[in-house]
PDB file of N, CA and C in Angstrom:
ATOM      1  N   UNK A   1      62.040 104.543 141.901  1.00  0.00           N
ATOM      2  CA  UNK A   1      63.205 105.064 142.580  1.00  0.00           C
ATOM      3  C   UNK A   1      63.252 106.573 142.342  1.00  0.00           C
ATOM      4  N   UNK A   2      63.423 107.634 143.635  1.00  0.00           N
ATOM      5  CA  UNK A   2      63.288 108.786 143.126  1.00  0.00           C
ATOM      6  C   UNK A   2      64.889 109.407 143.561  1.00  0.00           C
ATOM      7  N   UNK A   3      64.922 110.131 142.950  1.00  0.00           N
ATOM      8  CA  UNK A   3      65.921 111.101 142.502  1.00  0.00           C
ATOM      9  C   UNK A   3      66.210 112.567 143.085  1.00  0.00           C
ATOM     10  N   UNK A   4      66.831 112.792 143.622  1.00  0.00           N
ATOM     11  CA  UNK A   4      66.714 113.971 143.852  1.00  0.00           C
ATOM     12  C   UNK A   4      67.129 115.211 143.909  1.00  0.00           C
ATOM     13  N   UNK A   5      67.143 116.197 143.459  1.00  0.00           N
ATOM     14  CA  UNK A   5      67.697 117.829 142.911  1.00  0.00           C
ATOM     15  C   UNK A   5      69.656 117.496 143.079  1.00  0.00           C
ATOM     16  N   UNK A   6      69.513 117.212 144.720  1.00  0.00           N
ATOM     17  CA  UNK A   6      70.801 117.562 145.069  1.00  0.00           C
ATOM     18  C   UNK A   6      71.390 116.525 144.567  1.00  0.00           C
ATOM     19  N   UNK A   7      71.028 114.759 144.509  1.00  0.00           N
ATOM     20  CA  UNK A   7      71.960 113.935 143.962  1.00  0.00           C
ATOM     21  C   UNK A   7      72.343 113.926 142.405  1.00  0.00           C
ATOM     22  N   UNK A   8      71.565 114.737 141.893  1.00  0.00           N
ATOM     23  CA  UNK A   8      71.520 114.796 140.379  1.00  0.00           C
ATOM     24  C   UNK A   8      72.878 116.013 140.091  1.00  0.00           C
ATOM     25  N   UNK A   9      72.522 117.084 140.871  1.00  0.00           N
ATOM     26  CA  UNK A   9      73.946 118.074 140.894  1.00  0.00           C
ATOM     27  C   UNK A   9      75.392 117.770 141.029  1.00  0.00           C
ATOM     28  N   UNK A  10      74.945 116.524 142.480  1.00  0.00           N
ATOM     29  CA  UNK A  10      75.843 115.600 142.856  1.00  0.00           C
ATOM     30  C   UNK A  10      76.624 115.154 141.602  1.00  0.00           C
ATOM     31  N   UNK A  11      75.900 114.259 140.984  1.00  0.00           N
ATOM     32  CA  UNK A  11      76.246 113.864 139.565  1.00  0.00           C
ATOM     33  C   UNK A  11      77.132 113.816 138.571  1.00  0.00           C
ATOM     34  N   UNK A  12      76.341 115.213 138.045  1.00  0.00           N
ATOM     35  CA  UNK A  12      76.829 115.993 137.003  1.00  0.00           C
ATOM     36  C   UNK A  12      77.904 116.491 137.701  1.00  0.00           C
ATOM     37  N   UNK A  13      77.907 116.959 138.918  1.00  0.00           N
ATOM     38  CA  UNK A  13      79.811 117.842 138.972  1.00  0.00           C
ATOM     39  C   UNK A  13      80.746 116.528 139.726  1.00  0.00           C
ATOM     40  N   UNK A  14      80.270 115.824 139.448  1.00  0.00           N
ATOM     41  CA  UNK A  14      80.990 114.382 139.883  1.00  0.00           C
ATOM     42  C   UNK A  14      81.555 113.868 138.400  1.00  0.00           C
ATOM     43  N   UNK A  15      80.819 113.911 137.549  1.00  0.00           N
ATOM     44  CA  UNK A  15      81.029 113.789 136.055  1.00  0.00           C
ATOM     45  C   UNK A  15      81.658 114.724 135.535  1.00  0.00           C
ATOM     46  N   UNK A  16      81.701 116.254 135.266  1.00  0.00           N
ATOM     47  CA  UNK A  16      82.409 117.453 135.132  1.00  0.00           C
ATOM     48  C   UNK A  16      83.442 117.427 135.169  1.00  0.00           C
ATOM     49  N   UNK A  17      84.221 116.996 136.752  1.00  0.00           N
ATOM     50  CA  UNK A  17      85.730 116.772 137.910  1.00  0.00           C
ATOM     51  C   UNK A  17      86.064 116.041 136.569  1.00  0.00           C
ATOM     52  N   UNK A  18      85.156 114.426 136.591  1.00  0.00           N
ATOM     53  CA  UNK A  18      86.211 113.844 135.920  1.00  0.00           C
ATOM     54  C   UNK A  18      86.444 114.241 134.533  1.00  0.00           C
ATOM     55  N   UNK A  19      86.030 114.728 133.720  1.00  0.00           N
ATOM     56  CA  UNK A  19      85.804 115.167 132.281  1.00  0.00           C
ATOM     57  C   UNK A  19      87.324 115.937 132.748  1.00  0.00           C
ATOM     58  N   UNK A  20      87.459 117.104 133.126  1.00  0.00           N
ATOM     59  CA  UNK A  20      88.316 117.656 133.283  1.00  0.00           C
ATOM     60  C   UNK A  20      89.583 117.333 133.771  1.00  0.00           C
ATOM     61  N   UNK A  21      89.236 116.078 134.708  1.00  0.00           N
ATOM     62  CA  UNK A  21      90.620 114.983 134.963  1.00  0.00           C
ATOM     63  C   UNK A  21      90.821 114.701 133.574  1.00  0.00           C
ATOM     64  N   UNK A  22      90.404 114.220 133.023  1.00  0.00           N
ATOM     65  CA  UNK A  22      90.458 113.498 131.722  1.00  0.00           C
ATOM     66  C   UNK A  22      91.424 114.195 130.577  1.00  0.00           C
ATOM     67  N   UNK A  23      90.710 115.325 130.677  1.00  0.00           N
ATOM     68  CA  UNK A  23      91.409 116.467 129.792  1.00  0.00           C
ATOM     69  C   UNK A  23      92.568 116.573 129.555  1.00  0.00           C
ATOM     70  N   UNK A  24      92.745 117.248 131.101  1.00  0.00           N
ATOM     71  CA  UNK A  24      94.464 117.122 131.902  1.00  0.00           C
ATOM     72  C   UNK A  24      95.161 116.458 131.242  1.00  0.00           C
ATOM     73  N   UNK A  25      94.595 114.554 131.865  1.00  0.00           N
ATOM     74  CA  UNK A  25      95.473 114.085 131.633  1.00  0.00           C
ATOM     75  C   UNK A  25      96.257 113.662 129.535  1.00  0.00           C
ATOM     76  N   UNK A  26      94.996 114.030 129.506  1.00  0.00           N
ATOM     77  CA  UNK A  26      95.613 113.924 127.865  1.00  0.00           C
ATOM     78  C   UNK A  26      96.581 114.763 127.517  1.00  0.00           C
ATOM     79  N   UNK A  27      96.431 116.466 128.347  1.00  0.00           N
ATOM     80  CA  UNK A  27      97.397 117.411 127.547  1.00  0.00           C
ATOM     81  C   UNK A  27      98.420 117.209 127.511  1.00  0.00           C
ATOM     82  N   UNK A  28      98.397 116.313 129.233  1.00  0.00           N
ATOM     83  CA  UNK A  28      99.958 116.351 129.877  1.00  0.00           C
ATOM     84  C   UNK A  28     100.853 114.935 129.016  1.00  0.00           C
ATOM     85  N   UNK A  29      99.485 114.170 128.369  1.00  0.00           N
ATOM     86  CA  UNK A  29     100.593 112.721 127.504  1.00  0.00           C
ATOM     87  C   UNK A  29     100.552 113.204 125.756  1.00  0.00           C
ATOM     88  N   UNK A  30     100.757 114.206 125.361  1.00  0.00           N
ATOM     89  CA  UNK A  30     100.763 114.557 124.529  1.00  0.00           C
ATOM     90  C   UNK A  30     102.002 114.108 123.512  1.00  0.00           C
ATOM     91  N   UNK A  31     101.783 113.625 122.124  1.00  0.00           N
ATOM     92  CA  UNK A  31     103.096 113.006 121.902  1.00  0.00           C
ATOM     93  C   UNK A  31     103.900 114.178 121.556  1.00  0.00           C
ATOM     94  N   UNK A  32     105.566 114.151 121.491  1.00  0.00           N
ATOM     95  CA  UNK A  32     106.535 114.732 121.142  1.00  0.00           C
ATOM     96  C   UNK A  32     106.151 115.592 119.453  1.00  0.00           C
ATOM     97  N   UNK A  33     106.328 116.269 119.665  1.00  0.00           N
ATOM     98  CA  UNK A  33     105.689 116.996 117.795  1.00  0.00           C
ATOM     99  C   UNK A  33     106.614 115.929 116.580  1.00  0.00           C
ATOM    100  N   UNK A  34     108.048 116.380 117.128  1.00  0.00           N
ATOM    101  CA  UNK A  34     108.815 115.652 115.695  1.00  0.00           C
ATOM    102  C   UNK A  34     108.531 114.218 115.405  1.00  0.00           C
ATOM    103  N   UNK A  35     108.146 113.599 116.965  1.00  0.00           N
ATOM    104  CA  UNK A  35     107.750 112.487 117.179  1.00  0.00           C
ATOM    105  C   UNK A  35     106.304 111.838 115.925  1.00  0.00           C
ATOM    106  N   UNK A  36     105.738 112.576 116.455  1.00  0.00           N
ATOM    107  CA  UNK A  36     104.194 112.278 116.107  1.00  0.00           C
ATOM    108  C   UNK A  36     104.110 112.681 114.336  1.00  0.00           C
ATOM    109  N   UNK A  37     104.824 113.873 113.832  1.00  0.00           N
ATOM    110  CA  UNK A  37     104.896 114.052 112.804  1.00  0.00           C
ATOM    111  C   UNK A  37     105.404 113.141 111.839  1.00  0.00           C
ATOM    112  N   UNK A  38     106.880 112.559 112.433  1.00  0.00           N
ATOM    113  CA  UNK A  38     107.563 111.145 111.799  1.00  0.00           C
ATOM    114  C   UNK A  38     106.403 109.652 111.901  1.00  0.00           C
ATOM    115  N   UNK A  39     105.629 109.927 112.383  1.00  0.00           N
ATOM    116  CA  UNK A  39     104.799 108.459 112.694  1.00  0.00           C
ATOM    117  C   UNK A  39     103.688 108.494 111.658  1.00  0.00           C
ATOM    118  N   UNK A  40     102.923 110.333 111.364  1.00  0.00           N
ATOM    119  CA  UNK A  40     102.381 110.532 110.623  1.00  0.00           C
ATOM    120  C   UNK A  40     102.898 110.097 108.915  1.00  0.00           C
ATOM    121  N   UNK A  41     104.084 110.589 108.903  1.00  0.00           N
ATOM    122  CA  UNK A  41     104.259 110.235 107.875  1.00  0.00           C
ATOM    123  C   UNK A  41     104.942 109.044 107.253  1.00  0.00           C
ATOM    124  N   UNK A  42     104.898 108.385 108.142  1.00  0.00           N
ATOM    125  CA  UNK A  42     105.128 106.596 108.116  1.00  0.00           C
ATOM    126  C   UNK A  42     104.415 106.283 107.639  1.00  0.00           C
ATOM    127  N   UNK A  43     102.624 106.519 108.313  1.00  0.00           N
ATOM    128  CA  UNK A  43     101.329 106.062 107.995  1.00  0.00           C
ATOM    129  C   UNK A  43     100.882 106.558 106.545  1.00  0.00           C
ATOM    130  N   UNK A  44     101.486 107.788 106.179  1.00  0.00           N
ATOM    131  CA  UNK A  44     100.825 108.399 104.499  1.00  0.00           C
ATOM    132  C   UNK A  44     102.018 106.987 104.038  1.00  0.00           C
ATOM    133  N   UNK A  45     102.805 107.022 104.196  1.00  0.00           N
ATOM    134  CA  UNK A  45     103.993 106.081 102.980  1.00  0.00           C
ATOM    135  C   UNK A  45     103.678 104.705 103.181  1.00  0.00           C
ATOM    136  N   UNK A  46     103.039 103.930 104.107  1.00  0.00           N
ATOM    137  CA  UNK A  46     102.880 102.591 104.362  1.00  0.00           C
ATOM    138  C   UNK A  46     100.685 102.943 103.567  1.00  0.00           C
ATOM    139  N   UNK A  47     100.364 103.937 104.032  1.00  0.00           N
ATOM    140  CA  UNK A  47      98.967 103.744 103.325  1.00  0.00           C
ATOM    141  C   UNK A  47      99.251 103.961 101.637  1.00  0.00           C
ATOM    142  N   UNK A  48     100.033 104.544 100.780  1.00  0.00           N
ATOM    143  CA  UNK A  48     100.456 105.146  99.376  1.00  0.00           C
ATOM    144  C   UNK A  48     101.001 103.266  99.206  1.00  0.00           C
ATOM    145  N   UNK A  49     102.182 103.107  99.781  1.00  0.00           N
ATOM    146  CA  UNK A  49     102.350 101.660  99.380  1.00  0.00           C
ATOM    147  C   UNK A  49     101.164 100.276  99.539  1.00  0.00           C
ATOM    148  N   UNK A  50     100.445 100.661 100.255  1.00  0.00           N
ATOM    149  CA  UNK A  50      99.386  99.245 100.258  1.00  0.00           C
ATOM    150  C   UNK A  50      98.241  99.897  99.416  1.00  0.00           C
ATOM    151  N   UNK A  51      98.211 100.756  99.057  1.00  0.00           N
ATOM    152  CA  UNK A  51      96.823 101.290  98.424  1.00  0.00           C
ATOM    153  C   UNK A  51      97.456 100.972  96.970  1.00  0.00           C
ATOM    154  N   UNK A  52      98.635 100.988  96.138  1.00  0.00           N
ATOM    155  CA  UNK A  52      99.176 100.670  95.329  1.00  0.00           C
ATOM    156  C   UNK A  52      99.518  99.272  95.540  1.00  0.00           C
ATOM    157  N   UNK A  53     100.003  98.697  95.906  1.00  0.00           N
ATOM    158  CA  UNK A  53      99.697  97.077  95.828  1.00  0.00           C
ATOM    159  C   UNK A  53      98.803  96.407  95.711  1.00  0.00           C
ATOM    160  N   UNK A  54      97.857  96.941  96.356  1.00  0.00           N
ATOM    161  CA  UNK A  54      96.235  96.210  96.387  1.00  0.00           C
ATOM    162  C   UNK A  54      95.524  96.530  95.144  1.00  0.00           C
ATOM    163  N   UNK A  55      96.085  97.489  94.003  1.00  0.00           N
ATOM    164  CA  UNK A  55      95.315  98.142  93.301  1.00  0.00           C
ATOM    165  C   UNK A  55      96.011  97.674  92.098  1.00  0.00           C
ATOM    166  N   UNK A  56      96.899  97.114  91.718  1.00  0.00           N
ATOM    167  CA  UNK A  56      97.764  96.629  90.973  1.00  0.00           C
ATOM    168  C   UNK A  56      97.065  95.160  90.447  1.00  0.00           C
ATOM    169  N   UNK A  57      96.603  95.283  89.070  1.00  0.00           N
ATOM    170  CA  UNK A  57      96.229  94.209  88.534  1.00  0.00           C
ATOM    171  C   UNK A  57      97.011  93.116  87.960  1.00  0.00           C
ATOM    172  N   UNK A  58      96.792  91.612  88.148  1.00  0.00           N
ATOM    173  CA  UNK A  58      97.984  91.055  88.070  1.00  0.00           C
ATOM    174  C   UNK A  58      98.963  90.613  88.840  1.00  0.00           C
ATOM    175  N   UNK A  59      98.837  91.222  89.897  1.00  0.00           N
ATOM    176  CA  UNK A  59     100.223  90.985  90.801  1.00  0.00           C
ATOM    177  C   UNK A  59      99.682  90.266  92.530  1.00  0.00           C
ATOM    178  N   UNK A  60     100.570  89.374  92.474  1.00  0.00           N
ATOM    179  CA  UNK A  60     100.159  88.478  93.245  1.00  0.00           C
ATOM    180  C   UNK A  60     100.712  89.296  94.782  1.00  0.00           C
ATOM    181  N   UNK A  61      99.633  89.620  95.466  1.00  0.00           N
ATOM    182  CA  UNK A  61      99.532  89.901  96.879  1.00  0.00           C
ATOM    183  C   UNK A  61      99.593  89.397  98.123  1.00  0.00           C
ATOM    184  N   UNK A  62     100.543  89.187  98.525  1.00  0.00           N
ATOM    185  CA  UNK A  62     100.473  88.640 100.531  1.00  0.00           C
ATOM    186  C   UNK A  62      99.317  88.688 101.192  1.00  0.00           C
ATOM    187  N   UNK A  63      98.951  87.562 101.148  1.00  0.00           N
ATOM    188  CA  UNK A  63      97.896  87.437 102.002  1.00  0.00           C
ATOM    189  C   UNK A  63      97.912  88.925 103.573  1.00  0.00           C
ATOM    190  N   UNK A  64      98.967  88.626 104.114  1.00  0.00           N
ATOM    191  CA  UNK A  64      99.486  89.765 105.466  1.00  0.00           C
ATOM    192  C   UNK A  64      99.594  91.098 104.948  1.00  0.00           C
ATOM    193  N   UNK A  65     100.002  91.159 103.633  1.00  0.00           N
ATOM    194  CA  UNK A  65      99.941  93.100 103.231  1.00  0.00           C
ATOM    195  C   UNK A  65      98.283  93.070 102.648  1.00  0.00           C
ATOM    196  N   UNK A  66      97.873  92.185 102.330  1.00  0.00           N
ATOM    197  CA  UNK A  66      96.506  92.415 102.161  1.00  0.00           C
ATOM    198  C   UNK A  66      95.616  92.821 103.227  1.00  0.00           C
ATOM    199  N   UNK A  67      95.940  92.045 104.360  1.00  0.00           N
ATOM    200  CA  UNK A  67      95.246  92.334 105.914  1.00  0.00           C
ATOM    201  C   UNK A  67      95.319  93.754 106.033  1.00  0.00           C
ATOM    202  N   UNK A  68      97.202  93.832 106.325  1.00  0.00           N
ATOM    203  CA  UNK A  68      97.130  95.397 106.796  1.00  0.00           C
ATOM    204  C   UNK A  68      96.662  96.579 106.169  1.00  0.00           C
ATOM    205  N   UNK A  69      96.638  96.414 104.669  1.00  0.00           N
ATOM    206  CA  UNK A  69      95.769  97.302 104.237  1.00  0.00           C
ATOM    207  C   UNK A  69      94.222  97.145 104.456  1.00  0.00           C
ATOM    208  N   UNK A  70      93.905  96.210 104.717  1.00  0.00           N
ATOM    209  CA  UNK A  70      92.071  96.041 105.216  1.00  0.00           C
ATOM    210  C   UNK A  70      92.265  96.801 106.475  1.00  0.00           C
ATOM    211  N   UNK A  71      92.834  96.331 106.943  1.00  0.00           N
ATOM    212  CA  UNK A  71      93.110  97.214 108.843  1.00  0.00           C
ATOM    213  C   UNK A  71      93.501  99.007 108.379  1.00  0.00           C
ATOM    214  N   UNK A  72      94.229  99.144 107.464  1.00  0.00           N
ATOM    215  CA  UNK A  72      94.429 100.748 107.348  1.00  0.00           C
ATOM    216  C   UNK A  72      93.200 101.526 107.044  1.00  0.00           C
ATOM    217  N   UNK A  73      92.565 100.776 105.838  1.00  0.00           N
ATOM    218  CA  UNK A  73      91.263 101.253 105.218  1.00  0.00           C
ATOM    219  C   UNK A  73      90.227 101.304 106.493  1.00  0.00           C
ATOM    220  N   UNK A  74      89.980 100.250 107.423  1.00  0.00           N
ATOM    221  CA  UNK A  74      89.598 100.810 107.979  1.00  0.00           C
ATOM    222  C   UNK A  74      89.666 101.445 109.211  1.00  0.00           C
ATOM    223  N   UNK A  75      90.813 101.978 109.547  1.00  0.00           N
ATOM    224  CA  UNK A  75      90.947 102.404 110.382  1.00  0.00           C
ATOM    225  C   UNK A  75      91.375 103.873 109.915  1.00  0.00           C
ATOM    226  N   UNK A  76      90.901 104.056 108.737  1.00  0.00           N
ATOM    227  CA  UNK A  76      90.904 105.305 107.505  1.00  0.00           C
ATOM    228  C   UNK A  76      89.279 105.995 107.671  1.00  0.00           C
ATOM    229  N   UNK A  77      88.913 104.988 107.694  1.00  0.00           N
ATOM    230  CA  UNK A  77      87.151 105.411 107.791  1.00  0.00           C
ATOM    231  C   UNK A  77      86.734 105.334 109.269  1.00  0.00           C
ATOM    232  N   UNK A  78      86.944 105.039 109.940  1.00  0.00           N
ATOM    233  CA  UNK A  78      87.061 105.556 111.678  1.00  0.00           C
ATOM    234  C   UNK A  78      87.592 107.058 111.500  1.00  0.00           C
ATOM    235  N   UNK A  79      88.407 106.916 111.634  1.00  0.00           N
ATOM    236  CA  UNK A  79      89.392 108.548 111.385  1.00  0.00           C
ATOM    237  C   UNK A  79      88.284 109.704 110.552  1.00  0.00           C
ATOM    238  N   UNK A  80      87.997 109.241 109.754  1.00  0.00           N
ATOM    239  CA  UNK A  80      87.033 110.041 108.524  1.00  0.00           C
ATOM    240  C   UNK A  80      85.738 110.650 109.585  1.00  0.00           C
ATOM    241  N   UNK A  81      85.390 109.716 109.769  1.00  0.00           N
ATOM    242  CA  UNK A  81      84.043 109.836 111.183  1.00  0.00           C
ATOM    243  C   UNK A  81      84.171 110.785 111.908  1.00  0.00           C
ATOM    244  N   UNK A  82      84.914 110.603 112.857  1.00  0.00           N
ATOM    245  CA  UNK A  82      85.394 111.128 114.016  1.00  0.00           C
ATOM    246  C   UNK A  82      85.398 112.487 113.770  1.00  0.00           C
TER     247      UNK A  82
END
């Protein structure tokens, strides 16, 4: 199958448009600052409390706060990546 100069340009500024749709549309759903800041720091006080529960010898743990801290951790090391 051959290819050719112009469909390949085609392409790429077919791909470009949307990259830049894309963009847009993120700037324009941007969360609220006080918003996003209060959510942030939900997530430090709910990660400080399960990272201390889970770490606590002796003490009998919820199966469900055990989860969500498996789900924070990793969704701690996603974040880390990125």
């Amino acid at each position: 199958m051959g290819t050719s100069a112009t469909e390949l340009r085609k392409w790429v500024q077919q791909h470009r448009l949307a990259e830049a749709r894309e963009k847009a549309e993120m700037r324009n759903r941007a969360p609220d600052p006080a918003r996003a800041l209060s959510r942030g720091l939900g997530l430090v006080a709910f990660a400080r409390a399960a990272s201390s529960a889970a770490t606590i010898s002796g003490r009998n743990v919820p199966p469900q706060d055990l989860r969500a801290y498996q789900r924070w951790a990793r969704l701690r090391a996603t974040l880390r990546v990125a």
